[in-house]
PDB file of N, CA and C in Angstrom:
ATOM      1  N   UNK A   1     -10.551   5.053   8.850  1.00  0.00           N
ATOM      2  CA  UNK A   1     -10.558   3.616   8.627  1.00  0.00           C
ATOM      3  C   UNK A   1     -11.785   3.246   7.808  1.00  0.00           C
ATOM      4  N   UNK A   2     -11.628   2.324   6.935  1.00  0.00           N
ATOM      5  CA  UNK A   2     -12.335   1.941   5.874  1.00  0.00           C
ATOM      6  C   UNK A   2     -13.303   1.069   6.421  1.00  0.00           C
ATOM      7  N   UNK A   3     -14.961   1.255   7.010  1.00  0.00           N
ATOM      8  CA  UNK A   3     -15.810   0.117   7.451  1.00  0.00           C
ATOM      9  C   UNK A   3     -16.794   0.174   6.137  1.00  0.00           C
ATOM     10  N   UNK A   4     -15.823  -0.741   5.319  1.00  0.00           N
ATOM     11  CA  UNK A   4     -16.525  -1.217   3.889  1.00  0.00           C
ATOM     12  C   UNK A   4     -16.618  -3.031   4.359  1.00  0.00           C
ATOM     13  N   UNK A   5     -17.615  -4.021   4.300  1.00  0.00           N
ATOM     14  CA  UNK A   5     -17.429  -5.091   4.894  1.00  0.00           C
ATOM     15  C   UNK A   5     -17.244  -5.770   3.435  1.00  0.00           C
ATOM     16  N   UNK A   6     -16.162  -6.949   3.035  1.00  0.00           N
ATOM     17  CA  UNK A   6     -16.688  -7.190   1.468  1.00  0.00           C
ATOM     18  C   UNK A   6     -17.230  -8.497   1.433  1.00  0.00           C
ATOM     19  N   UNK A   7     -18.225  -8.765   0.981  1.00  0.00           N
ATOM     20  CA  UNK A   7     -18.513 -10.077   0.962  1.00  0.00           C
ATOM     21  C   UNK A   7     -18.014 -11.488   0.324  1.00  0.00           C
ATOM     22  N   UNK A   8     -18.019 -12.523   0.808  1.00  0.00           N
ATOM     23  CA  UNK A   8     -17.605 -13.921  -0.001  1.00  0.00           C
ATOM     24  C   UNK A   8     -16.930 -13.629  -1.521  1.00  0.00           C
ATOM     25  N   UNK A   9     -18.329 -13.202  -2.560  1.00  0.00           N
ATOM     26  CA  UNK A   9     -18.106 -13.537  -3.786  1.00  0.00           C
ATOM     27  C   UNK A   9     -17.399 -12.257  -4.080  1.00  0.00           C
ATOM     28  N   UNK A  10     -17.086 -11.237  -3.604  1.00  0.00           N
ATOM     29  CA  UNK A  10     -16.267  -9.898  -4.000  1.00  0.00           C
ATOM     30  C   UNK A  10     -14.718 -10.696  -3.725  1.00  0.00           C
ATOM     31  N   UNK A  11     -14.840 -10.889  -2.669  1.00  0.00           N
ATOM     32  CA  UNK A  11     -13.291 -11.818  -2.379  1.00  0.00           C
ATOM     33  C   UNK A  11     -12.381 -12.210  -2.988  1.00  0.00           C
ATOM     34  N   UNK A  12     -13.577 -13.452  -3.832  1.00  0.00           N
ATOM     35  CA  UNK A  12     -13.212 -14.605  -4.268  1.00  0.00           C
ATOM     36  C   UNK A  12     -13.410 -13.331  -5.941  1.00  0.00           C
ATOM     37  N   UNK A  13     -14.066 -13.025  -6.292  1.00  0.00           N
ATOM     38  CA  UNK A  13     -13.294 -12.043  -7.686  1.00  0.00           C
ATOM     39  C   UNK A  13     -11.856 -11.178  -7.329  1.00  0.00           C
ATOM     40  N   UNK A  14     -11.846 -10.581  -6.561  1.00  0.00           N
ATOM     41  CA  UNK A  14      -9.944 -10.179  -6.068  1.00  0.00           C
ATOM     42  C   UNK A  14      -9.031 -11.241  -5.910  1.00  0.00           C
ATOM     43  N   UNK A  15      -9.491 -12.495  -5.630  1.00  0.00           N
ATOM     44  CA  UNK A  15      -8.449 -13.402  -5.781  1.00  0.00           C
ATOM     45  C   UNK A  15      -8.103 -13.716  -7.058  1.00  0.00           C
ATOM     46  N   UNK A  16      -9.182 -13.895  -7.986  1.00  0.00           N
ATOM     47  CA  UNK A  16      -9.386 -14.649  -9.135  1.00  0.00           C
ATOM     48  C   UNK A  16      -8.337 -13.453  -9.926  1.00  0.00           C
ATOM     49  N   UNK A  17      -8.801 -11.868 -10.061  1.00  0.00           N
ATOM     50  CA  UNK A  17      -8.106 -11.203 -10.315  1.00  0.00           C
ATOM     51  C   UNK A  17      -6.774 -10.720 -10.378  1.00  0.00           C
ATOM     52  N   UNK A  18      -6.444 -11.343  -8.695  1.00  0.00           N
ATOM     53  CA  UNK A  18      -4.855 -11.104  -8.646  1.00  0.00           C
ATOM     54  C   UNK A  18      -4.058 -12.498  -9.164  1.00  0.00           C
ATOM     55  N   UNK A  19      -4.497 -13.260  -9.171  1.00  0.00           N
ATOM     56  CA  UNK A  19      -3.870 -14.404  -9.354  1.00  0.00           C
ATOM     57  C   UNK A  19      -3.732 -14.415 -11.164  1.00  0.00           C
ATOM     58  N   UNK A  20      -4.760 -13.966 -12.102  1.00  0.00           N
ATOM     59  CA  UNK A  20      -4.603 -13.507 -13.628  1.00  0.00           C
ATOM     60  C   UNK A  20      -3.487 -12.218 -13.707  1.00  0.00           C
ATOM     61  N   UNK A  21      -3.395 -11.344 -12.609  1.00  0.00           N
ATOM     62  CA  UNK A  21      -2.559 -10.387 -12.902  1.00  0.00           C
ATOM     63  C   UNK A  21      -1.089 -11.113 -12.400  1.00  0.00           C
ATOM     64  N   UNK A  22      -1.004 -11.806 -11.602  1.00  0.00           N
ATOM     65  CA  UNK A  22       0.216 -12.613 -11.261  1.00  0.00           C
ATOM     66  C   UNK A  22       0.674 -13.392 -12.528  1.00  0.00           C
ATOM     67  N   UNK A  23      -0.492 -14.274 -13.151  1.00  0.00           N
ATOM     68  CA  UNK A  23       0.071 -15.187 -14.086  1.00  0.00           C
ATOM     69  C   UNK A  23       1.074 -14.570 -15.118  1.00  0.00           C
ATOM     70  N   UNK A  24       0.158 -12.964 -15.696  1.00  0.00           N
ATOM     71  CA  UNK A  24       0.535 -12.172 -16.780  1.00  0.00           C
ATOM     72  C   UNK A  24       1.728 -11.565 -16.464  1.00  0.00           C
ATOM     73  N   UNK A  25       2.121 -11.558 -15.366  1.00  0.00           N
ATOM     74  CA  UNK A  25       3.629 -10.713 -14.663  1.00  0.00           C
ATOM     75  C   UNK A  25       3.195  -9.308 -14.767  1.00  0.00           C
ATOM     76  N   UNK A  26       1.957  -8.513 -14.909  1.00  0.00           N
ATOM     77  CA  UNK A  26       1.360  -7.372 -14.249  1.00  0.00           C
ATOM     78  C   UNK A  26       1.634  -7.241 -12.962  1.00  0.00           C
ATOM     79  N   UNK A  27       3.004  -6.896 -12.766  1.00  0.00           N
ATOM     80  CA  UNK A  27       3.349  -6.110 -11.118  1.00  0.00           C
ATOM     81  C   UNK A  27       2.769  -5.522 -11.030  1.00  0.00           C
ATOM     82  N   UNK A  28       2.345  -3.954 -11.512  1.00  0.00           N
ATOM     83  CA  UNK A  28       1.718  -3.126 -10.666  1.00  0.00           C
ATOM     84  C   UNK A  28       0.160  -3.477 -10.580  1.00  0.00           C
ATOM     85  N   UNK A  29      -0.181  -4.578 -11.104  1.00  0.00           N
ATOM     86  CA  UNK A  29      -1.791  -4.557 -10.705  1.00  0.00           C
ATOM     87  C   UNK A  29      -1.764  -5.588  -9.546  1.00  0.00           C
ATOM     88  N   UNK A  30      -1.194  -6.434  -9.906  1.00  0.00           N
ATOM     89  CA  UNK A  30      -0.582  -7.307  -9.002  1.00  0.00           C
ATOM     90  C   UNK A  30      -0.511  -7.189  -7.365  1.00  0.00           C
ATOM     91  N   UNK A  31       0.252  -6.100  -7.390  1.00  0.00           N
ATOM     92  CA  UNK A  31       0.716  -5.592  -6.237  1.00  0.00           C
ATOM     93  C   UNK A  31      -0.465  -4.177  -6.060  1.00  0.00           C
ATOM     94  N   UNK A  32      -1.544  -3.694  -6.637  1.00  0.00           N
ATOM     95  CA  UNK A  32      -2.420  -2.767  -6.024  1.00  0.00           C
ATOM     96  C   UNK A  32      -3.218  -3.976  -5.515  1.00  0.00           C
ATOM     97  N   UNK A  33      -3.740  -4.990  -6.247  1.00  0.00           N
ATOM     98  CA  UNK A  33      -4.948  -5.988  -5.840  1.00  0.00           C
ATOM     99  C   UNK A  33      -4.479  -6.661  -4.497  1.00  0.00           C
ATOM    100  N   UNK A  34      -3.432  -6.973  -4.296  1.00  0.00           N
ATOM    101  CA  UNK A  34      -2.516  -7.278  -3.218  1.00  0.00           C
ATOM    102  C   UNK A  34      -2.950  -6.734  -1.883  1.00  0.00           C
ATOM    103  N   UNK A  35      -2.826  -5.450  -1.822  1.00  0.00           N
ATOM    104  CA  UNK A  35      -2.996  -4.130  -0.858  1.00  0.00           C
ATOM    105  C   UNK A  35      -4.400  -4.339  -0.963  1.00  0.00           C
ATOM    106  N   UNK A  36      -5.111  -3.787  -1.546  1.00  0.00           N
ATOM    107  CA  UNK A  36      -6.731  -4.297  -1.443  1.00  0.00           C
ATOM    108  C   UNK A  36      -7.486  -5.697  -0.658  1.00  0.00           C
ATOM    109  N   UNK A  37      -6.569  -6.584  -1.001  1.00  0.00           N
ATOM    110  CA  UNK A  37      -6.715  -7.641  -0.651  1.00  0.00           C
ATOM    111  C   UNK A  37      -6.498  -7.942   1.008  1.00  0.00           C
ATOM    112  N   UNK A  38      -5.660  -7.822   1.177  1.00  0.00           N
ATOM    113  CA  UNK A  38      -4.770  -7.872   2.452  1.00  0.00           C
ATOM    114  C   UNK A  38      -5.807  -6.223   3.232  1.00  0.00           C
ATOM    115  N   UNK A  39      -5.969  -5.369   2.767  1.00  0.00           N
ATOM    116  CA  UNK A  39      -7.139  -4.432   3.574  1.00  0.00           C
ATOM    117  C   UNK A  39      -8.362  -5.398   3.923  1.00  0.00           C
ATOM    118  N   UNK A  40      -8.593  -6.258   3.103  1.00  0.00           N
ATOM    119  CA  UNK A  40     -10.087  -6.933   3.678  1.00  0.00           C
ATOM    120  C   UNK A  40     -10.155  -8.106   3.871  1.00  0.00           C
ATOM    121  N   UNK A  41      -8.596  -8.938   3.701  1.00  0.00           N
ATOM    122  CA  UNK A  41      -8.806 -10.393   3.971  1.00  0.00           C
ATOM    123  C   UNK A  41      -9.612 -10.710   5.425  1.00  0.00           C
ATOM    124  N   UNK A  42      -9.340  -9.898   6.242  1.00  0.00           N
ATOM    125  CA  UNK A  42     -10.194  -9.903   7.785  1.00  0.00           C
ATOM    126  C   UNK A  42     -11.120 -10.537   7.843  1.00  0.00           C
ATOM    127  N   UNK A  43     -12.085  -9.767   6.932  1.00  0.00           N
ATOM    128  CA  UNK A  43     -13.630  -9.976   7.240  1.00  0.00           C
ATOM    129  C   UNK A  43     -14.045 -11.535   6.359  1.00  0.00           C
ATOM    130  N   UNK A  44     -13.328 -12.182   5.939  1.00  0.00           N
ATOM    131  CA  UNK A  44     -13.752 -13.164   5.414  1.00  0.00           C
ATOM    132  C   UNK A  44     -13.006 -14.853   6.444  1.00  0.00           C
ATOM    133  N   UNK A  45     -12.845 -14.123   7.194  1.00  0.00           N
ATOM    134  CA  UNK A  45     -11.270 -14.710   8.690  1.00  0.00           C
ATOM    135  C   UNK A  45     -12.153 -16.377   8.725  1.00  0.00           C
ATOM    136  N   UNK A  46     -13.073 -16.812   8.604  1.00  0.00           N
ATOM    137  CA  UNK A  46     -14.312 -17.894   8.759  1.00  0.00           C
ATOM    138  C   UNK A  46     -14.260 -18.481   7.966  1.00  0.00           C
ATOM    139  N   UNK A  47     -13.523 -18.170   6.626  1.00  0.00           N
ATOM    140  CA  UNK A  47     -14.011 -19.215   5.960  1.00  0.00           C
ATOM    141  C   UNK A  47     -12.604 -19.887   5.085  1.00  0.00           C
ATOM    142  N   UNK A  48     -12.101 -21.256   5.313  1.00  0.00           N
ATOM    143  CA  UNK A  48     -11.135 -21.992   5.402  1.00  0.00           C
ATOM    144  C   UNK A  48     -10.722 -22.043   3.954  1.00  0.00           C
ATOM    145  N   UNK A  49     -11.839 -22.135   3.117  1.00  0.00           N
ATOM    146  CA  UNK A  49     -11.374 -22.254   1.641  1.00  0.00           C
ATOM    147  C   UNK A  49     -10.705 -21.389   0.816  1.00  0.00           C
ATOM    148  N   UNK A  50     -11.259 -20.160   1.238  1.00  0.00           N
ATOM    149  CA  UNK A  50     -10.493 -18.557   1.537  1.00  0.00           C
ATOM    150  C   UNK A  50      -9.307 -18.293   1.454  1.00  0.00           C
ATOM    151  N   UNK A  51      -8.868 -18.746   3.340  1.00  0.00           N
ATOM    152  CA  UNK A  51      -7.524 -18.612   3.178  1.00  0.00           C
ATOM    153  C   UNK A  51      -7.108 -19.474   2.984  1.00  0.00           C
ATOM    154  N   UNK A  52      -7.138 -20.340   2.655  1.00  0.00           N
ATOM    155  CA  UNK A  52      -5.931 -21.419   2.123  1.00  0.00           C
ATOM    156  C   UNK A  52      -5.553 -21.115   0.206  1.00  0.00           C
ATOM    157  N   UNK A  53      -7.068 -20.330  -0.180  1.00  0.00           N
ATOM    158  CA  UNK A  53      -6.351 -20.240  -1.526  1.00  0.00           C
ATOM    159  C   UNK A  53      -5.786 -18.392  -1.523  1.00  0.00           C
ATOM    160  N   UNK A  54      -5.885 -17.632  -0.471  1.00  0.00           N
ATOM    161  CA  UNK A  54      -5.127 -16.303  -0.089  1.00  0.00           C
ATOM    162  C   UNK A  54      -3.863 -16.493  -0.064  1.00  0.00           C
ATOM    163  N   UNK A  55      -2.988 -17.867   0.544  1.00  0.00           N
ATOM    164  CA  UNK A  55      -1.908 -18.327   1.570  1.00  0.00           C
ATOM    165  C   UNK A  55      -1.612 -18.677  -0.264  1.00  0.00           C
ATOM    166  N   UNK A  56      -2.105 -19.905  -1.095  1.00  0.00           N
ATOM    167  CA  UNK A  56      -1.622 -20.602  -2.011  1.00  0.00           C
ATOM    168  C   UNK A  56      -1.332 -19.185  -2.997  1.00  0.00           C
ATOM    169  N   UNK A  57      -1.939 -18.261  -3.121  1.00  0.00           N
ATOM    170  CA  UNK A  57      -1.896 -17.043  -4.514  1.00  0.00           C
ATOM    171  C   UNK A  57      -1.008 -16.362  -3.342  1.00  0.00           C
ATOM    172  N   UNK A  58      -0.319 -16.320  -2.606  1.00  0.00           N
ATOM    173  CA  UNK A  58       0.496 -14.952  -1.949  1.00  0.00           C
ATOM    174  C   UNK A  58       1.956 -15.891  -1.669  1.00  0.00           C
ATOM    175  N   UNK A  59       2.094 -17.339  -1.611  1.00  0.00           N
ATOM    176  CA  UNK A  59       3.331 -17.681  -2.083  1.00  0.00           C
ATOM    177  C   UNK A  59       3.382 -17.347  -3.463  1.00  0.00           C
ATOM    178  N   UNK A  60       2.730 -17.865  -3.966  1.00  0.00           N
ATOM    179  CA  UNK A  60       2.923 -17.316  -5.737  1.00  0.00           C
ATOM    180  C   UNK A  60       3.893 -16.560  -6.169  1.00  0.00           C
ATOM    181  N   UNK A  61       3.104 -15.476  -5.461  1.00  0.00           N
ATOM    182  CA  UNK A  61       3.009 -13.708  -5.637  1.00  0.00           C
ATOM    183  C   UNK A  61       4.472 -13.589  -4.883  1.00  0.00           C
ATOM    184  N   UNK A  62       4.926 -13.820  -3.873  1.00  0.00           N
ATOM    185  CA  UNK A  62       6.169 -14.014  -3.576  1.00  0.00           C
ATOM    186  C   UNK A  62       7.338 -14.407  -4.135  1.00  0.00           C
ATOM    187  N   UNK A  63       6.742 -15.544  -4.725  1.00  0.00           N
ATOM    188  CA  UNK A  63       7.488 -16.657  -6.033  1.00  0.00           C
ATOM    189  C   UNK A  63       8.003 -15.360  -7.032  1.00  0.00           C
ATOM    190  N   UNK A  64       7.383 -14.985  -7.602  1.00  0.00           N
ATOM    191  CA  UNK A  64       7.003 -14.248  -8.936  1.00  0.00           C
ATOM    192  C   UNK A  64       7.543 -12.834  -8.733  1.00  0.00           C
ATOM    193  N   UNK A  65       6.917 -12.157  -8.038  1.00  0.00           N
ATOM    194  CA  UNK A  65       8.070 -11.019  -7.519  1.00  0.00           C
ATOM    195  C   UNK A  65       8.753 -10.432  -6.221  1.00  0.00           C
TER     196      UNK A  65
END
């Protein structure tokens, strides 16, 4: 098991990231940043702004593929 902790602003660049690979219709990056994402959404569980834009980019991502 992976005890890598990631911080705030690492986060918030994997979001920013998957959500540019979503726009572009890059499935497979899409869907690796995804898996990455979802491995460490955990540790960021505190902070509201977070997940609500995790929840808003993963309908998307649903939407889309």
């Amino acid at each position: 098991m992976d005890a890598h902790i990631i911080e705030k602003e690492e986060m918030i660049t994997l979001l920013s990231s998957w959500y540019n690979a979503i726009i572009s219709q890059h499935i497979i990056k899409a869907k690796h940043l995804k898996k990455e994402i979802d491995r460490n959404i955990h540790s960021i569980e505190g902070d509201s702004n977070i997940s609500i834009y995790y929840s808003l980019l993963n309908f998307r991502y649903n939407l889309s593929f």
